[in-house]
N, C-alpha and C. Protein backbone atom coordinates (compact mmCIF):
# COMPACT_ATOMS: atom_id res chain seq x y z
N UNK A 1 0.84 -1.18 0.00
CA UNK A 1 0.00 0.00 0.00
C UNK A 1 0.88 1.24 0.00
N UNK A 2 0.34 1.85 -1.21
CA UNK A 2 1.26 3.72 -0.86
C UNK A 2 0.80 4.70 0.04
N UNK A 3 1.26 5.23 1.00
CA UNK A 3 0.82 6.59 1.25
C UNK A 3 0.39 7.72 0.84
N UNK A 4 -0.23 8.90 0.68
CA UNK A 4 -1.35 9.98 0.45
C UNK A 4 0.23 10.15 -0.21
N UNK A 5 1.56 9.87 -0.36
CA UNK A 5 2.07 10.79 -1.31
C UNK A 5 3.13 9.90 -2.50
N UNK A 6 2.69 8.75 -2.27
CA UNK A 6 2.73 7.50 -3.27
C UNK A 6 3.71 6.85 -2.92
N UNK A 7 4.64 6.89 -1.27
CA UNK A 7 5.81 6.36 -0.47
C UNK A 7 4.87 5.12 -0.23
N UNK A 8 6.27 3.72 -0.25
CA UNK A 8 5.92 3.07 0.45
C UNK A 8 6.90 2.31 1.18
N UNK A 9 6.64 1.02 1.95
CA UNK A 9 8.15 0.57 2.25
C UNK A 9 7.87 -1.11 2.43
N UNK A 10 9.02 -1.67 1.66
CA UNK A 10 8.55 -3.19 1.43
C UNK A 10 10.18 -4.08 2.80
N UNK A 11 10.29 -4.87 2.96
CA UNK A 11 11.27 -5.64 3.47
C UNK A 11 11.68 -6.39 2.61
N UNK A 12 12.84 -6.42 2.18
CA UNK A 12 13.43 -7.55 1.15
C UNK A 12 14.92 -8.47 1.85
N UNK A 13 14.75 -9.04 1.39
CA UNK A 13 15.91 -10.09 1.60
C UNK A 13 17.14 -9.03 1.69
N UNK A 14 18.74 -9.53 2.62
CA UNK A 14 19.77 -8.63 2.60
C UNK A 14 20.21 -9.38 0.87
N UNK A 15 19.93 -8.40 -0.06
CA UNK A 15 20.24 -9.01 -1.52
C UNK A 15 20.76 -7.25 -2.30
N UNK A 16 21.60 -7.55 -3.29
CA UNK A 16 22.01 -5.93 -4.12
C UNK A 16 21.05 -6.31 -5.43
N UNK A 17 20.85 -5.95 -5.93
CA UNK A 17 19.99 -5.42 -7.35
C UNK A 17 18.82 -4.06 -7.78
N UNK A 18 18.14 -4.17 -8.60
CA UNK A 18 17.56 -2.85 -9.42
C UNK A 18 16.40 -3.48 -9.09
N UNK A 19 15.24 -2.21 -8.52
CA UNK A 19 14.34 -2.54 -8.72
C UNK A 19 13.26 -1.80 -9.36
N UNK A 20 12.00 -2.49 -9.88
CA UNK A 20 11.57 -1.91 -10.96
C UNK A 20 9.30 -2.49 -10.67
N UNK A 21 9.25 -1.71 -11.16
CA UNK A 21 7.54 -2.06 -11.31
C UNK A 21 7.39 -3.32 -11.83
N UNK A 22 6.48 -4.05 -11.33
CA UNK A 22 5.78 -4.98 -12.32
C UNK A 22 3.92 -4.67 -12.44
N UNK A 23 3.68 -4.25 -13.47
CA UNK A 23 2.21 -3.68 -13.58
C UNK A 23 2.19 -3.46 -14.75
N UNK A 24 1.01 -3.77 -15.10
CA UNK A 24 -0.12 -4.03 -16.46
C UNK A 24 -0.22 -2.50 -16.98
N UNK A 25 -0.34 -1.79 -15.90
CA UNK A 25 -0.38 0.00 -16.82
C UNK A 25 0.45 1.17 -15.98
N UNK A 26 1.58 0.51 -15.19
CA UNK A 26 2.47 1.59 -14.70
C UNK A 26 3.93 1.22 -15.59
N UNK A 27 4.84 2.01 -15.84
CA UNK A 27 5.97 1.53 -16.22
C UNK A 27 7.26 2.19 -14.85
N UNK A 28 8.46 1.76 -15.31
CA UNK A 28 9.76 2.23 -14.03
C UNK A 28 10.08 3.44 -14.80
N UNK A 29 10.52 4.57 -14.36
CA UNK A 29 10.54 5.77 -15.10
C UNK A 29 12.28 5.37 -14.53
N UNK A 30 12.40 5.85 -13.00
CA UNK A 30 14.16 5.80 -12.25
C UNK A 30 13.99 4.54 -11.47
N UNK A 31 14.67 3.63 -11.66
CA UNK A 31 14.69 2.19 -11.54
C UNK A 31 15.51 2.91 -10.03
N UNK A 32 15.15 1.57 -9.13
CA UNK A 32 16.12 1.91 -7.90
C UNK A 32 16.60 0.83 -7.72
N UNK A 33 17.88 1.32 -7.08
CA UNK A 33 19.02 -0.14 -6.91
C UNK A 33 19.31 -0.10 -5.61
N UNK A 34 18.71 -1.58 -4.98
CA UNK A 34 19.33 -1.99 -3.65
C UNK A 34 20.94 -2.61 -3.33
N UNK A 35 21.29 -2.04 -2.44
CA UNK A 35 22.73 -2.68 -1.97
C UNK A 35 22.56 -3.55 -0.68
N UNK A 36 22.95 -5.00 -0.41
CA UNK A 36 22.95 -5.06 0.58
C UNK A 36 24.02 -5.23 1.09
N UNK A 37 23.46 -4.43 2.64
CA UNK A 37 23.95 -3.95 4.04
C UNK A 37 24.31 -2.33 3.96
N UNK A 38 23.62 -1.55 2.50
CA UNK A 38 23.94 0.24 2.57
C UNK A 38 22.43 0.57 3.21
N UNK A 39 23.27 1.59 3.98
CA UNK A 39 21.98 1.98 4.78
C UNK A 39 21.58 3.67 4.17
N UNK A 40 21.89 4.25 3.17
CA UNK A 40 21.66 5.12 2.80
C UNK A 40 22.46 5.35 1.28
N UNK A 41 22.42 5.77 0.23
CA UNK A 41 20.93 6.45 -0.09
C UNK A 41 19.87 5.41 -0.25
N UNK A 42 18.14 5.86 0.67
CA UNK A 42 17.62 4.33 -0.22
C UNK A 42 17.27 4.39 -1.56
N UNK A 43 16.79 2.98 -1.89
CA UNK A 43 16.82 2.71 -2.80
C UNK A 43 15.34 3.32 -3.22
N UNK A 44 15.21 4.35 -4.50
CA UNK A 44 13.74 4.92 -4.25
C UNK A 44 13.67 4.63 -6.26
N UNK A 45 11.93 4.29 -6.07
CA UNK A 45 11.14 3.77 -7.75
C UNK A 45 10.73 4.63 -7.85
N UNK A 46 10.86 5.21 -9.16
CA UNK A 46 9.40 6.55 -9.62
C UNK A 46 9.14 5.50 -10.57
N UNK A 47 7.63 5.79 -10.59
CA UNK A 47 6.76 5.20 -11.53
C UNK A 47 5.91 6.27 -12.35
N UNK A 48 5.08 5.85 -13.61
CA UNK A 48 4.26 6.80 -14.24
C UNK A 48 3.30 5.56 -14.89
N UNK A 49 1.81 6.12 -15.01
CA UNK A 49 1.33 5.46 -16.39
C UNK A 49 2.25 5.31 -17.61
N UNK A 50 1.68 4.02 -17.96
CA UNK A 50 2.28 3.04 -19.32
C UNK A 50 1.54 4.03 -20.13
N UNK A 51 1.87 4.31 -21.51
CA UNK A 51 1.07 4.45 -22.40
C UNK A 51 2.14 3.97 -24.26
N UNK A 52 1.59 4.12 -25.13
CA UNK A 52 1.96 3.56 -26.41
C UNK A 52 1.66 4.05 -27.14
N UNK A 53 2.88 5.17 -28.41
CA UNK A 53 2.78 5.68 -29.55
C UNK A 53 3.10 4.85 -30.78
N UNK A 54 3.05 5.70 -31.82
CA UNK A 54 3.09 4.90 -33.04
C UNK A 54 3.13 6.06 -34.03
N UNK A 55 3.61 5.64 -35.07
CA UNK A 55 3.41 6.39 -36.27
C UNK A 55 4.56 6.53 -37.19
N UNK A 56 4.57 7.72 -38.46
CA UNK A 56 5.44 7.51 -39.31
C UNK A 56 6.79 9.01 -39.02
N UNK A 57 7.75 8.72 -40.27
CA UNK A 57 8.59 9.70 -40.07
C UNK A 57 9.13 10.68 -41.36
N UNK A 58 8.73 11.45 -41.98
CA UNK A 58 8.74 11.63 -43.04
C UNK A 58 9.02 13.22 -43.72
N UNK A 59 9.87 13.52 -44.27
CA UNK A 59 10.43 14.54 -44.54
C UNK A 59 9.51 16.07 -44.91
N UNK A 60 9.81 17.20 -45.41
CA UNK A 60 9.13 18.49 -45.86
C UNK A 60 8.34 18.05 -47.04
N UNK A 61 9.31 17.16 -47.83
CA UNK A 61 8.52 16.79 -48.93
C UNK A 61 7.78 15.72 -49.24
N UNK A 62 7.40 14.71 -47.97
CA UNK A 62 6.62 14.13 -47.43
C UNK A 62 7.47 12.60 -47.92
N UNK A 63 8.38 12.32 -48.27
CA UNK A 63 9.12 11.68 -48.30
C UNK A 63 9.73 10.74 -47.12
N UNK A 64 9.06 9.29 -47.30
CA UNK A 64 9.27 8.73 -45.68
C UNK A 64 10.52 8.75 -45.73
N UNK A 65 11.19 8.36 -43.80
CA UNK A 65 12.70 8.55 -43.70
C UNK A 65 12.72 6.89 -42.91
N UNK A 66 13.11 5.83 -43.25
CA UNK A 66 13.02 4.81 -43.29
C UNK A 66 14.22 4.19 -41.81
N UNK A 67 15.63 5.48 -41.98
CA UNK A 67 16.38 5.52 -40.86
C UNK A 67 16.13 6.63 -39.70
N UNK A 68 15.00 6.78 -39.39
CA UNK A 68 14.76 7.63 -38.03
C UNK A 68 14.78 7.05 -36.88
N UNK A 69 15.28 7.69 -36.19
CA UNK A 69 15.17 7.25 -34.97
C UNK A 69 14.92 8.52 -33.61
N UNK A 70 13.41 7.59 -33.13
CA UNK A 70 13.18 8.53 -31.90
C UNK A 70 13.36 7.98 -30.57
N UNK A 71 13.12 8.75 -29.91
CA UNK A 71 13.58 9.10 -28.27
C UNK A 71 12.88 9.34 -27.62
N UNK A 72 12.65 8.75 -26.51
CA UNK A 72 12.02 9.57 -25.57
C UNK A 72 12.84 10.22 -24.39
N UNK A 73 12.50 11.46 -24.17
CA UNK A 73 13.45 12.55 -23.17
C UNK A 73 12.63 12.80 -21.90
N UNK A 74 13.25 12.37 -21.27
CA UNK A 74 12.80 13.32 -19.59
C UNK A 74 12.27 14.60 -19.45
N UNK A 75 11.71 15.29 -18.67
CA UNK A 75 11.84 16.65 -18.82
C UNK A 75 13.08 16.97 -18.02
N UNK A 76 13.54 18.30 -18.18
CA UNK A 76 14.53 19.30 -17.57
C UNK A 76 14.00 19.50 -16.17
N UNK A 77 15.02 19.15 -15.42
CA UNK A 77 15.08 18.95 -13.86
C UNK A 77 14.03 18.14 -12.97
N UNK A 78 13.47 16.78 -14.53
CA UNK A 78 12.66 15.73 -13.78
C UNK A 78 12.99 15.38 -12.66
N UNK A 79 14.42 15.13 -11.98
CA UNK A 79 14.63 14.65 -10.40
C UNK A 79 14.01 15.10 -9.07
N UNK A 80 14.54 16.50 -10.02
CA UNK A 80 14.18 17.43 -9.20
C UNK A 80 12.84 18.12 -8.28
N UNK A 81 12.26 16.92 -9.32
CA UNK A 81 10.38 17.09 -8.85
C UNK A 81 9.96 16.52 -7.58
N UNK A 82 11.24 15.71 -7.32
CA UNK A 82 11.10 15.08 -5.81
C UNK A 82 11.85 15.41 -4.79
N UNK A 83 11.32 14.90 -3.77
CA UNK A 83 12.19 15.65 -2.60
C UNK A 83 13.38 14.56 -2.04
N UNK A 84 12.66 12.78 -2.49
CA UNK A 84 13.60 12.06 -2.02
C UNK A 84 15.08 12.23 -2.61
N UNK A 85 16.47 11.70 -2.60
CA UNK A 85 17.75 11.35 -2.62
C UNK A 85 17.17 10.40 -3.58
N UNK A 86 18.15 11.30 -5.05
CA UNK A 86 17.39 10.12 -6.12
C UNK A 86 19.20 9.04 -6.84
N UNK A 87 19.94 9.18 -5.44
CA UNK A 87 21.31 8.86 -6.00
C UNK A 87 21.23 7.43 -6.23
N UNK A 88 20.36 6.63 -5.66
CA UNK A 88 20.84 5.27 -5.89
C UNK A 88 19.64 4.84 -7.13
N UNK A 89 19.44 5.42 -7.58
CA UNK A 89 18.23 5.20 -8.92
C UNK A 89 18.82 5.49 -10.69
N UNK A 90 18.36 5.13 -11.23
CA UNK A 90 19.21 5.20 -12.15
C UNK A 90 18.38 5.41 -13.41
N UNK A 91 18.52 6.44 -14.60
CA UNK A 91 17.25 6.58 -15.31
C UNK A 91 17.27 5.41 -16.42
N UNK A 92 16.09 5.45 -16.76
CA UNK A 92 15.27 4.04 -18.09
C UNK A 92 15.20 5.17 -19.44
N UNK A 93 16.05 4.29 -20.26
CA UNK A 93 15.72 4.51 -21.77
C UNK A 93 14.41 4.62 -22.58
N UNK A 94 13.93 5.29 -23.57
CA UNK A 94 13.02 4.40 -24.68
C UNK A 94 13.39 4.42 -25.84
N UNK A 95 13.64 4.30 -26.79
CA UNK A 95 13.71 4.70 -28.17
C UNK A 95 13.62 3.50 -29.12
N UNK A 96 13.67 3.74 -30.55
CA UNK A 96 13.09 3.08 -31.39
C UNK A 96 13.77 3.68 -32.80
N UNK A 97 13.71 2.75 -33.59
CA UNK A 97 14.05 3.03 -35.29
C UNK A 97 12.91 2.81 -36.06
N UNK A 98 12.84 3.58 -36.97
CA UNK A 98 11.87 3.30 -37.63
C UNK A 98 12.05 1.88 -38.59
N UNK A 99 11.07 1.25 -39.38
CA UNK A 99 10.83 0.26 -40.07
C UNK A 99 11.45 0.43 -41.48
N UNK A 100 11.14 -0.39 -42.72
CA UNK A 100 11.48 0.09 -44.01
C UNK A 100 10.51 0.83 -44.22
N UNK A 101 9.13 1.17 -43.62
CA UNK A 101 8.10 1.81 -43.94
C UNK A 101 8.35 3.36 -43.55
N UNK A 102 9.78 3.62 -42.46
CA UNK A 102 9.65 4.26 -41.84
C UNK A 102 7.88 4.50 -40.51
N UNK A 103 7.94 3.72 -40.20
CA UNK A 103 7.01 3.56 -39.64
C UNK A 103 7.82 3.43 -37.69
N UNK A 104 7.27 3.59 -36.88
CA UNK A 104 7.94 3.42 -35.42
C UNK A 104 6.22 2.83 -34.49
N UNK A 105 7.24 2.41 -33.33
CA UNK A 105 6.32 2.47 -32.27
C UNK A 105 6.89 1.81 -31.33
N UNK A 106 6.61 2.82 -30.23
CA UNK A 106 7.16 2.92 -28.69
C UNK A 106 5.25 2.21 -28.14
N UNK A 107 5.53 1.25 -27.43
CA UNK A 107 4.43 0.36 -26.51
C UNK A 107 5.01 0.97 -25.34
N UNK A 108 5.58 0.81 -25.11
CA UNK A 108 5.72 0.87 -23.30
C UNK A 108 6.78 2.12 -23.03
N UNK A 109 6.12 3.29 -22.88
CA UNK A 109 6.15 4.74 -22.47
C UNK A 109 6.31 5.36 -21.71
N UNK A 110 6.73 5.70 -20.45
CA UNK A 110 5.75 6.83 -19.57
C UNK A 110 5.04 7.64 -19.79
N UNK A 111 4.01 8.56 -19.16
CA UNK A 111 3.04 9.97 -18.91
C UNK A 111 3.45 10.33 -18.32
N UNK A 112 4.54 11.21 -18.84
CA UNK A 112 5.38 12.09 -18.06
C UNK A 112 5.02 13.76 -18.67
N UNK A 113 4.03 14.51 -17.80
CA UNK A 113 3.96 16.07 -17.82
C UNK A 113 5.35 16.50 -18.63
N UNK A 114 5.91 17.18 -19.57
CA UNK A 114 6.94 17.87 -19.62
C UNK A 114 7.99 17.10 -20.54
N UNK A 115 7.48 15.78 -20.93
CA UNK A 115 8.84 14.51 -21.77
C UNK A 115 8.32 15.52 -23.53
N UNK A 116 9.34 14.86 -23.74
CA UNK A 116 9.98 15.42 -25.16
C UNK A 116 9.99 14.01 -26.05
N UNK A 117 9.89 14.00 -27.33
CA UNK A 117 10.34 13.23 -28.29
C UNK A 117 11.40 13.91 -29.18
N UNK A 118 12.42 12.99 -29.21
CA UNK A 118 13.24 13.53 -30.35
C UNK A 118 13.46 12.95 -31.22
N UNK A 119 13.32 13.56 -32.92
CA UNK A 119 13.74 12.43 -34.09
C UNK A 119 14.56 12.84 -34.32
N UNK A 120 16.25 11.72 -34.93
CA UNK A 120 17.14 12.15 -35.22
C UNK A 120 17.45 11.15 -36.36
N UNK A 121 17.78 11.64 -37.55
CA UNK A 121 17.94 10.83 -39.05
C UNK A 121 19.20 11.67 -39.93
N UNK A 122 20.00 10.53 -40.25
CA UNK A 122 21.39 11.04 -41.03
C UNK A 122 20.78 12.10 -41.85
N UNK A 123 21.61 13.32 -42.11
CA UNK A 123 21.52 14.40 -43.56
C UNK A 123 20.25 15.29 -42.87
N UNK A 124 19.65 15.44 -41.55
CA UNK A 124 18.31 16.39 -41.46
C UNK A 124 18.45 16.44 -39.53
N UNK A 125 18.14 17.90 -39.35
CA UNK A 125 18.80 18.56 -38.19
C UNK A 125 18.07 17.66 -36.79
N UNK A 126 18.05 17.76 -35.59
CA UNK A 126 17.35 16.80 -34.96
C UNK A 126 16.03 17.70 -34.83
N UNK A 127 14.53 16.71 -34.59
CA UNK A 127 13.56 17.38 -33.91
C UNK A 127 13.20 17.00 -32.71
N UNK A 128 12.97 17.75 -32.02
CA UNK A 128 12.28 17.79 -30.83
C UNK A 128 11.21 18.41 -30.51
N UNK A 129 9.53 17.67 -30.15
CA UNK A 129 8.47 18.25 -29.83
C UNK A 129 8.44 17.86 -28.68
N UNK A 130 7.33 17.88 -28.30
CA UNK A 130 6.28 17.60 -27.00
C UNK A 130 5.80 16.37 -27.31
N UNK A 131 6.24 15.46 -26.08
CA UNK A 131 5.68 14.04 -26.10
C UNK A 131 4.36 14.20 -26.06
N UNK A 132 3.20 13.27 -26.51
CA UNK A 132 2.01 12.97 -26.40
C UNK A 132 1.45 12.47 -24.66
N UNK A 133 0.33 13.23 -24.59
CA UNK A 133 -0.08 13.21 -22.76
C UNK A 133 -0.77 11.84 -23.01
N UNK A 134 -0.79 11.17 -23.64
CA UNK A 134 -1.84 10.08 -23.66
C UNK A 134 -1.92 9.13 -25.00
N UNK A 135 -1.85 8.01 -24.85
CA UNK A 135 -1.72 6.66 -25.69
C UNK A 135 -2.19 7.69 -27.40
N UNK A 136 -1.57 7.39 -28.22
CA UNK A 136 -1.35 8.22 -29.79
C UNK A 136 -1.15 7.09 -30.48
N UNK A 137 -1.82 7.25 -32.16
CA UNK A 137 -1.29 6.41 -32.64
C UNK A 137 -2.59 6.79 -34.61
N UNK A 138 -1.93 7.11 -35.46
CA UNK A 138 -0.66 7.31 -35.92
C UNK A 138 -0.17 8.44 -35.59
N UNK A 139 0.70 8.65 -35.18
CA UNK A 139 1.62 9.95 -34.88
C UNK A 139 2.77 10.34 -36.27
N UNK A 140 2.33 11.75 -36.81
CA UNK A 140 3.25 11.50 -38.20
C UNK A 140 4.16 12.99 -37.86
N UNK A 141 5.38 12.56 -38.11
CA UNK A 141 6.24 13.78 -37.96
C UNK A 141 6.97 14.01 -39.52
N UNK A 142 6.82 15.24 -39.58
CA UNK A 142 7.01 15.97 -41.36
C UNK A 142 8.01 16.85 -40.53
């Protein structure tokens, strides 16, 4: 059970490893890593809703780009949104290439207020918008 501010506290075996969500519609945003016998920093999970984009990647002249590749970005001073010691946590990737269709899709996401997508493809400058607040799909970037 979490508390009114989504803390909770489990007992685990004296064991070292990463720990991470297991849930059907939350994903691990900062994975936390236990040490055992460290008694500080603890080991702390941020979580967010799962959600899942999709779509194509395709130039000014509408010309698909078959080697794109996007990203998903944190926001600027995401840690910082918390008050816990986020030293023993460690941040989670997403990204993806597009298909021969140039086609992509990211399933397993966060809903993160403030995340960014970035496309970046040989010969064309990088873009960066505003991630989608909520499950998208086709998502087409020109």
């Amino acid at each position: 059970m979490t508390d009114d501010r989504g803390a909770f506290t489990i007992r685990v075996p004296p064991v070292t490893g990463r720990l991470e969500v297991v849930s059907a519609s939350y994903i691990t945003v900062l994975e936390g890593y236990a040490q055992e016998g460290a008694s500080r920093p603890e080991a702390v999970l941020i979580v967010a809703p799962e959600i899942g984009i999709g779509g194509t990647v395709h130039d000014e002249a509408n010309i698909a780009l078959p080697t794109a590749a996007i990203r998903l970005l944190l926001p600027d001073g995401f840690r910082g949104r918390f008050r816990e010691i986020l030293d023993a946590s460690s941040d989670r990737s997403w990204k993806c290439e597009c298909d021969a269709r140039a086609a992509f899709e990211m399933r397993e996401i966060p809903q993160i207020v403030g995340a960014r997508l970035e496309v970046t493809c040989a010969g064309f400058e990088t873009l960066r918008a505003a991630a989608p607040s909520r499950a998208t799909g086709p998502y087409r970037w020109d």
